[in-house]
C-alpha atoms as a PDB file:
ATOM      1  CA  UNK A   1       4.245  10.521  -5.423  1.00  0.00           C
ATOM      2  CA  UNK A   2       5.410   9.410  -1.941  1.00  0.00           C
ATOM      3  CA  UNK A   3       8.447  11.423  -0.809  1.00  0.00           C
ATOM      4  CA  UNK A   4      11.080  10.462   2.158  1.00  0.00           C
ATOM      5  CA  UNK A   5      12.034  12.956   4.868  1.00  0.00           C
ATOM      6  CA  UNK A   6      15.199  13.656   3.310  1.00  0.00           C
ATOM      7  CA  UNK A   7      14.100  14.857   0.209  1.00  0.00           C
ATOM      8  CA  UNK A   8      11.505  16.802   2.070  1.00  0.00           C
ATOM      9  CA  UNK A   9      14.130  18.697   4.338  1.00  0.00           C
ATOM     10  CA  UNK A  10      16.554  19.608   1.968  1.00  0.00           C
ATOM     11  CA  UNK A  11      13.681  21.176  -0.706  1.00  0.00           C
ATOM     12  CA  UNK A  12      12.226  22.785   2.596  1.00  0.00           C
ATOM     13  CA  UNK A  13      15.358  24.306   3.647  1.00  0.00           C
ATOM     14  CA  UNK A  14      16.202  25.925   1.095  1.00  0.00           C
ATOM     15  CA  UNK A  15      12.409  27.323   0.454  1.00  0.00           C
ATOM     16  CA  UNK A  16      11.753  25.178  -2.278  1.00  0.00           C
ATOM     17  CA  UNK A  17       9.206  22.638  -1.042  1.00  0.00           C
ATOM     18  CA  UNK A  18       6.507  24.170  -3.333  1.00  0.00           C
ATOM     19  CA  UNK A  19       8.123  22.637  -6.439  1.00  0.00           C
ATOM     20  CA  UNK A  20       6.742  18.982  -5.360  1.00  0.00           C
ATOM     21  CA  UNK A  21       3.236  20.073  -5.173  1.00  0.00           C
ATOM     22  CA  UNK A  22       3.852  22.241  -8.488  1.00  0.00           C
ATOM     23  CA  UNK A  23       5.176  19.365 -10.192  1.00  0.00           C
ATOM     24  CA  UNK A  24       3.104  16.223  -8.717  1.00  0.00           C
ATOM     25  CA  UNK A  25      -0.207  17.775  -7.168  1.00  0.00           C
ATOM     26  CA  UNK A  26      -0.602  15.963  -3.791  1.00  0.00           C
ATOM     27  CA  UNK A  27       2.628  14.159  -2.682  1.00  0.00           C
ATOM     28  CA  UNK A  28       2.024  11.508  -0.180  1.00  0.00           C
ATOM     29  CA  UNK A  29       3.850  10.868   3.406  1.00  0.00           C
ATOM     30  CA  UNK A  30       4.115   8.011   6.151  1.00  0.00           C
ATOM     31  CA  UNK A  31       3.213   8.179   9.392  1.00  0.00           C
ATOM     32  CA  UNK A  32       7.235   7.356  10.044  1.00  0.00           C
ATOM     33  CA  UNK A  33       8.182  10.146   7.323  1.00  0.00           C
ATOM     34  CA  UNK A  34       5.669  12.393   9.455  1.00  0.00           C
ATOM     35  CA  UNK A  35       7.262  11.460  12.736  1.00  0.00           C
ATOM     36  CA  UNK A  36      10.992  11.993  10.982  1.00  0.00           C
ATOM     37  CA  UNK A  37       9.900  15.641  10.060  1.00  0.00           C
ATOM     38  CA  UNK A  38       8.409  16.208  13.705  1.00  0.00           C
ATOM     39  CA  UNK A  39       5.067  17.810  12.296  1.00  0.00           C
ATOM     40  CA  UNK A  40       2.312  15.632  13.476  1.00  0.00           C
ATOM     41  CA  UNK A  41       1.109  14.964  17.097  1.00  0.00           C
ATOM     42  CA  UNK A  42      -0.104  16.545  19.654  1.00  0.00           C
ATOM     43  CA  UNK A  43       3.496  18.764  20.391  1.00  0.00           C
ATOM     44  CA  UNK A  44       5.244  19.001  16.844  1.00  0.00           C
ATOM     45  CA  UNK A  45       8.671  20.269  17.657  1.00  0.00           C
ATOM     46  CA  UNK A  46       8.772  22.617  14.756  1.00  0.00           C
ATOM     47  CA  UNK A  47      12.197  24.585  15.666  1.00  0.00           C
ATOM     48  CA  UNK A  48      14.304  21.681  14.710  1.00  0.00           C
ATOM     49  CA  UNK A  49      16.007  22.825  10.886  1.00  0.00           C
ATOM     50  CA  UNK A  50      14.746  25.687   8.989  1.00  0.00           C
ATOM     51  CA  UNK A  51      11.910  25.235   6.902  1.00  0.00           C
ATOM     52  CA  UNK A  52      10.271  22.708   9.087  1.00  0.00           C
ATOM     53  CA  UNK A  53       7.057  25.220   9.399  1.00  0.00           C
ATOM     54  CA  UNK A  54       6.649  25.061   5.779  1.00  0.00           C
ATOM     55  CA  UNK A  55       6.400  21.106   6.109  1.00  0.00           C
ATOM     56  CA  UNK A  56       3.718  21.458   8.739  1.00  0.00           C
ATOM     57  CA  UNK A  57       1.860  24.091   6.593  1.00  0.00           C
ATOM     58  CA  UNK A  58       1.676  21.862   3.580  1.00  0.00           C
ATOM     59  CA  UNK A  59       0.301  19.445   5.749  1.00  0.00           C
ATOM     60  CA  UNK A  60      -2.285  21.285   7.003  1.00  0.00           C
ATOM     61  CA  UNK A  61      -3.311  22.751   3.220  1.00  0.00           C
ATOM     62  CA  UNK A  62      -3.304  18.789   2.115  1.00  0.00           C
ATOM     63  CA  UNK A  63      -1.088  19.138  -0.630  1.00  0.00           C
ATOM     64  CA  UNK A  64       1.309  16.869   1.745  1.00  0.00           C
ATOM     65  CA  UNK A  65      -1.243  13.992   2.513  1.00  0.00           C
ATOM     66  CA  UNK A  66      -0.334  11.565   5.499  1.00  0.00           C
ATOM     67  CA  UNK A  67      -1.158   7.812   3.988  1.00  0.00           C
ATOM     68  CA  UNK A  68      -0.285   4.834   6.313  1.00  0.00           C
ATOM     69  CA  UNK A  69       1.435   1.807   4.532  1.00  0.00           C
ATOM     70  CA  UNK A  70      -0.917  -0.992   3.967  1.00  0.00           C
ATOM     71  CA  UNK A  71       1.685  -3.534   3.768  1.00  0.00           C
ATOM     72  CA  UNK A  72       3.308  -2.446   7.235  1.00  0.00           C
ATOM     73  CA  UNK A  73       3.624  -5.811   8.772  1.00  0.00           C
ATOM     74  CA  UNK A  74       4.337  -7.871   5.608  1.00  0.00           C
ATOM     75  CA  UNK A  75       6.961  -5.732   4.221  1.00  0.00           C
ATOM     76  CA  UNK A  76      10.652  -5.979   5.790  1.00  0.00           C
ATOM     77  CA  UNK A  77      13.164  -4.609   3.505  1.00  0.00           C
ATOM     78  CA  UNK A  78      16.593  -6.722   2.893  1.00  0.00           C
ATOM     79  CA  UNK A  79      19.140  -4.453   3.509  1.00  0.00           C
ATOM     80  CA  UNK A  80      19.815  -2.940   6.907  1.00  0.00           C
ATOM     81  CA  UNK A  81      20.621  -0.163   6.140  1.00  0.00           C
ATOM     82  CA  UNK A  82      17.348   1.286   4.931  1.00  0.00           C
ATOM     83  CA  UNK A  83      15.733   3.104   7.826  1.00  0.00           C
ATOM     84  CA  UNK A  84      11.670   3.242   8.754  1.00  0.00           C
ATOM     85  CA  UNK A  85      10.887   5.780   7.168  1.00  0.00           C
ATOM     86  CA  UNK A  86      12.638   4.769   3.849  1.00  0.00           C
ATOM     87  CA  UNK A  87      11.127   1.364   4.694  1.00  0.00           C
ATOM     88  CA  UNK A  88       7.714   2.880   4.999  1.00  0.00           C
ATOM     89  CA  UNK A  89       7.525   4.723   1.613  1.00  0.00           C
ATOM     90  CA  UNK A  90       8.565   1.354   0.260  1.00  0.00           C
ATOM     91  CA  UNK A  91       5.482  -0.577   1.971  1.00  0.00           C
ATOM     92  CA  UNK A  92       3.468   2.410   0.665  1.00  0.00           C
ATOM     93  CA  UNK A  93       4.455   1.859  -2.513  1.00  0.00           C
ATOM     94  CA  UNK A  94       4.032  -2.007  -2.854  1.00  0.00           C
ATOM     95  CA  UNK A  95       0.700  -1.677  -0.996  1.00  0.00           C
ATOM     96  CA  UNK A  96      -0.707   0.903  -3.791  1.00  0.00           C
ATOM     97  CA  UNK A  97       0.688  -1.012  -6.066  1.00  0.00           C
ATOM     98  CA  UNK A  98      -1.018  -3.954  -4.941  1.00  0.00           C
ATOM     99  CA  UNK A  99      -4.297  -1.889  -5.276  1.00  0.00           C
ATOM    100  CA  UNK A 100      -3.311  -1.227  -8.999  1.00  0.00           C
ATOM    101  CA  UNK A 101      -2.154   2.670  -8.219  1.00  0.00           C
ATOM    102  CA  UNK A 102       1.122   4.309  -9.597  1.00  0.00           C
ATOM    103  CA  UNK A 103       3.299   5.481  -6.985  1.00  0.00           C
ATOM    104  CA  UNK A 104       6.492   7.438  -7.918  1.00  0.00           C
ATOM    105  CA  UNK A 105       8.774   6.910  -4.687  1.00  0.00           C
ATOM    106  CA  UNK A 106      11.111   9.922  -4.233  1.00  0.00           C
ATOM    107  CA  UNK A 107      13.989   8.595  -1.894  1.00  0.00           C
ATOM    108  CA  UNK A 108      17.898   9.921  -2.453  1.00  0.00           C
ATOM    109  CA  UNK A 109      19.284   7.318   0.189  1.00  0.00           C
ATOM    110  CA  UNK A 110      21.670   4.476  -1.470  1.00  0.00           C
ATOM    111  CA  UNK A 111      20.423   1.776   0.906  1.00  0.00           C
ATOM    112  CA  UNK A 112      16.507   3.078   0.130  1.00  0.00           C
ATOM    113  CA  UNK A 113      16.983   3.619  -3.398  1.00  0.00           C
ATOM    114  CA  UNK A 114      18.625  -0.050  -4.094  1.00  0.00           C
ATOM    115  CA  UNK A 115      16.109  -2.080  -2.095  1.00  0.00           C
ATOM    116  CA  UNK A 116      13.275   0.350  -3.808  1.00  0.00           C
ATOM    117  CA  UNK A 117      14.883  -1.381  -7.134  1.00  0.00           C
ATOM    118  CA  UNK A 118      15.278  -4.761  -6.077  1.00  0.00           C
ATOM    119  CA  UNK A 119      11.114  -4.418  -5.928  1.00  0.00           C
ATOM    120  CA  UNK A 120      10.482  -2.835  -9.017  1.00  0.00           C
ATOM    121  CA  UNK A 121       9.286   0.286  -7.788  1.00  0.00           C
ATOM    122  CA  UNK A 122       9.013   3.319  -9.861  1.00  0.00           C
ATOM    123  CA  UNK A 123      11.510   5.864  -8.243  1.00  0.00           C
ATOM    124  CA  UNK A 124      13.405   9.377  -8.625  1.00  0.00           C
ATOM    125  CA  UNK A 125      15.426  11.365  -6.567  1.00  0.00           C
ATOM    126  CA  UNK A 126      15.729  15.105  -5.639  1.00  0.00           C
ATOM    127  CA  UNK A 127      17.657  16.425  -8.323  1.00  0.00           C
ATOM    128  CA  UNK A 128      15.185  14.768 -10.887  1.00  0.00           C
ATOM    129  CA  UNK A 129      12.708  16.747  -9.408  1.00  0.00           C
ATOM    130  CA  UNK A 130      14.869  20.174  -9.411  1.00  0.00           C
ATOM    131  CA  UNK A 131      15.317  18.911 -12.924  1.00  0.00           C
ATOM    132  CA  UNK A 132      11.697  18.236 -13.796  1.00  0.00           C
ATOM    133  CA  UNK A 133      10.955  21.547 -12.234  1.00  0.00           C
ATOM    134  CA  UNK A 134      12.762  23.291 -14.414  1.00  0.00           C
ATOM    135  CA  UNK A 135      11.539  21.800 -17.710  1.00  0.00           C
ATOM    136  CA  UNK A 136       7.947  22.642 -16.760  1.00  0.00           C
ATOM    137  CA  UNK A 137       9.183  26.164 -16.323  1.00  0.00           C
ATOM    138  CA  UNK A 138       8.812  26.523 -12.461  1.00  0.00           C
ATOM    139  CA  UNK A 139      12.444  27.584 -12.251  1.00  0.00           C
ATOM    140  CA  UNK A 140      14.493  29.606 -14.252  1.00  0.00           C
ATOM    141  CA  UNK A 141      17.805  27.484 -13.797  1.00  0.00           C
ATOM    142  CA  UNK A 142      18.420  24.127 -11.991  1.00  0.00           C
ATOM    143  CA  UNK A 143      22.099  25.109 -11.422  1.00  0.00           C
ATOM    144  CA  UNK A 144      21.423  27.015  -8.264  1.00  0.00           C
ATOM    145  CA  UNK A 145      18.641  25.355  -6.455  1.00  0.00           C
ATOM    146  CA  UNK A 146      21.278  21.790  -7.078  1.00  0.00           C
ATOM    147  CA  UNK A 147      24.157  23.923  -5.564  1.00  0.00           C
ATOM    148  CA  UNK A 148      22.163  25.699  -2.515  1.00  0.00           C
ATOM    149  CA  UNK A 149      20.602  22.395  -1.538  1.00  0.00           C
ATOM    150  CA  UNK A 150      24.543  21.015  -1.430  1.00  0.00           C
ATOM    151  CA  UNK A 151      25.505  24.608   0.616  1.00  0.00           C
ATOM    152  CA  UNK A 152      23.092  23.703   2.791  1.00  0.00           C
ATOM    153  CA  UNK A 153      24.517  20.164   4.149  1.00  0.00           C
ATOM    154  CA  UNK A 154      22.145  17.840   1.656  1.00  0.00           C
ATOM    155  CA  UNK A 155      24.381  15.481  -0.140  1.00  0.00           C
ATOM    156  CA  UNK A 156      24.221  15.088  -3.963  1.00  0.00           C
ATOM    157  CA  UNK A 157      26.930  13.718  -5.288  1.00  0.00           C
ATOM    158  CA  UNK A 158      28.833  15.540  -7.745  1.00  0.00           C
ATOM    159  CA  UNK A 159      28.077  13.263 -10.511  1.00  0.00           C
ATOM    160  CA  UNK A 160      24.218  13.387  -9.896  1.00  0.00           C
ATOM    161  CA  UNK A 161      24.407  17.388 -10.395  1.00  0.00           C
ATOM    162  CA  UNK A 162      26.781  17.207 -13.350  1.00  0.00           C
ATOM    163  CA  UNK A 163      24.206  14.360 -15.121  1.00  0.00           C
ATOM    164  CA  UNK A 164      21.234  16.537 -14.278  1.00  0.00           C
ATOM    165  CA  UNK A 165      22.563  20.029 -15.243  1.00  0.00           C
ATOM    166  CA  UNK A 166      24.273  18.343 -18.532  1.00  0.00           C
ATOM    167  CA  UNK A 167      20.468  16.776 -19.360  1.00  0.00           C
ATOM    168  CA  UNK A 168      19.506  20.165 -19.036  1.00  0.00           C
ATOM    169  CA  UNK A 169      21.995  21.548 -21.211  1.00  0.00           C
ATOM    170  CA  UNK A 170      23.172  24.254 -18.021  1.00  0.00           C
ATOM    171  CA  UNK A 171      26.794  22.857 -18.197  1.00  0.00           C
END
């Protein structure tokens, strides 16, 4: 699994981080995703949004494994709009899958998520993972982890929350 900063925030803010590494073991990050969260170097600014400690902790415990893109200078995505880090995953992903290794890209951005398509990448977003989280048992209810990740400024749309918590038979 390689995950984007975004995903990574909102799950962190909220105190939910641990469900990636319940759910997918070791999740993998990009030096760009690493420099996004501010946790690496030799000064990580750690006081920047809550939940950033918990980032840098994972790190440190290796569950959250820093992997540089192979494909770094081959790779330039099409659209714009998708930033470095998104673009990073993305190089990640076709460089592993180069090597013949899976890699489940977790990226929530429009721009990141279409050009992630447009190369056949394997993909899901955050509220798949709330989701998946909750059919494995980790949490009692998706409903609430969906709606404190939205009270806490990380966009889902409306009709990614209503598919999910449908699937999951909560609405």
């Amino acid at each position: 699994m390689i995950a984007d900063a975004g995903p990574l925030i909102g799950l962190s803010r909220i105190g939910r981080l641990g469900l990636l590494r319940d759910v997918f073991g070791q999740v993998l990050i990009t030096p760009a995703v690493a420099a996004e969260l501010r946790i690496t170097g030799p000064e990580p600014d750690l006081a920047l949004f809550a939940g950033q400690e918990d980032l840098a902790a994972a790190l440190v415990e290796g569950w959250l494994h820093l992997s540089a893109p192979g494909l770094a200078e081959a790779y330039h995505p099409l659209n714009p709009g998708v930033d470095s880090g998104e673009a990073s995953c993305i190089a990640l992903a076709l460089g592993r899958r180069q090597r013949g290794l899976e890699s489940l890209l977790i990226l929530d951005d429009r721009a990141g998520r279409t050009e992630a398509r447009r190369l056949d990448l394997e993909l899901t977003g955050t509220a798949a993972v709330v989701a998946m989280a909750r059919l494995r048992g980790l949490i009692p209810a998706a409903g609430p982890v969906l709606l404190d990740l939205c009270s806490k400024g990380y966009f889902l749309s409306e009709a990614t929350v209503d598919t999910v918590l449908r699937a999951l038979n909560e609405r």
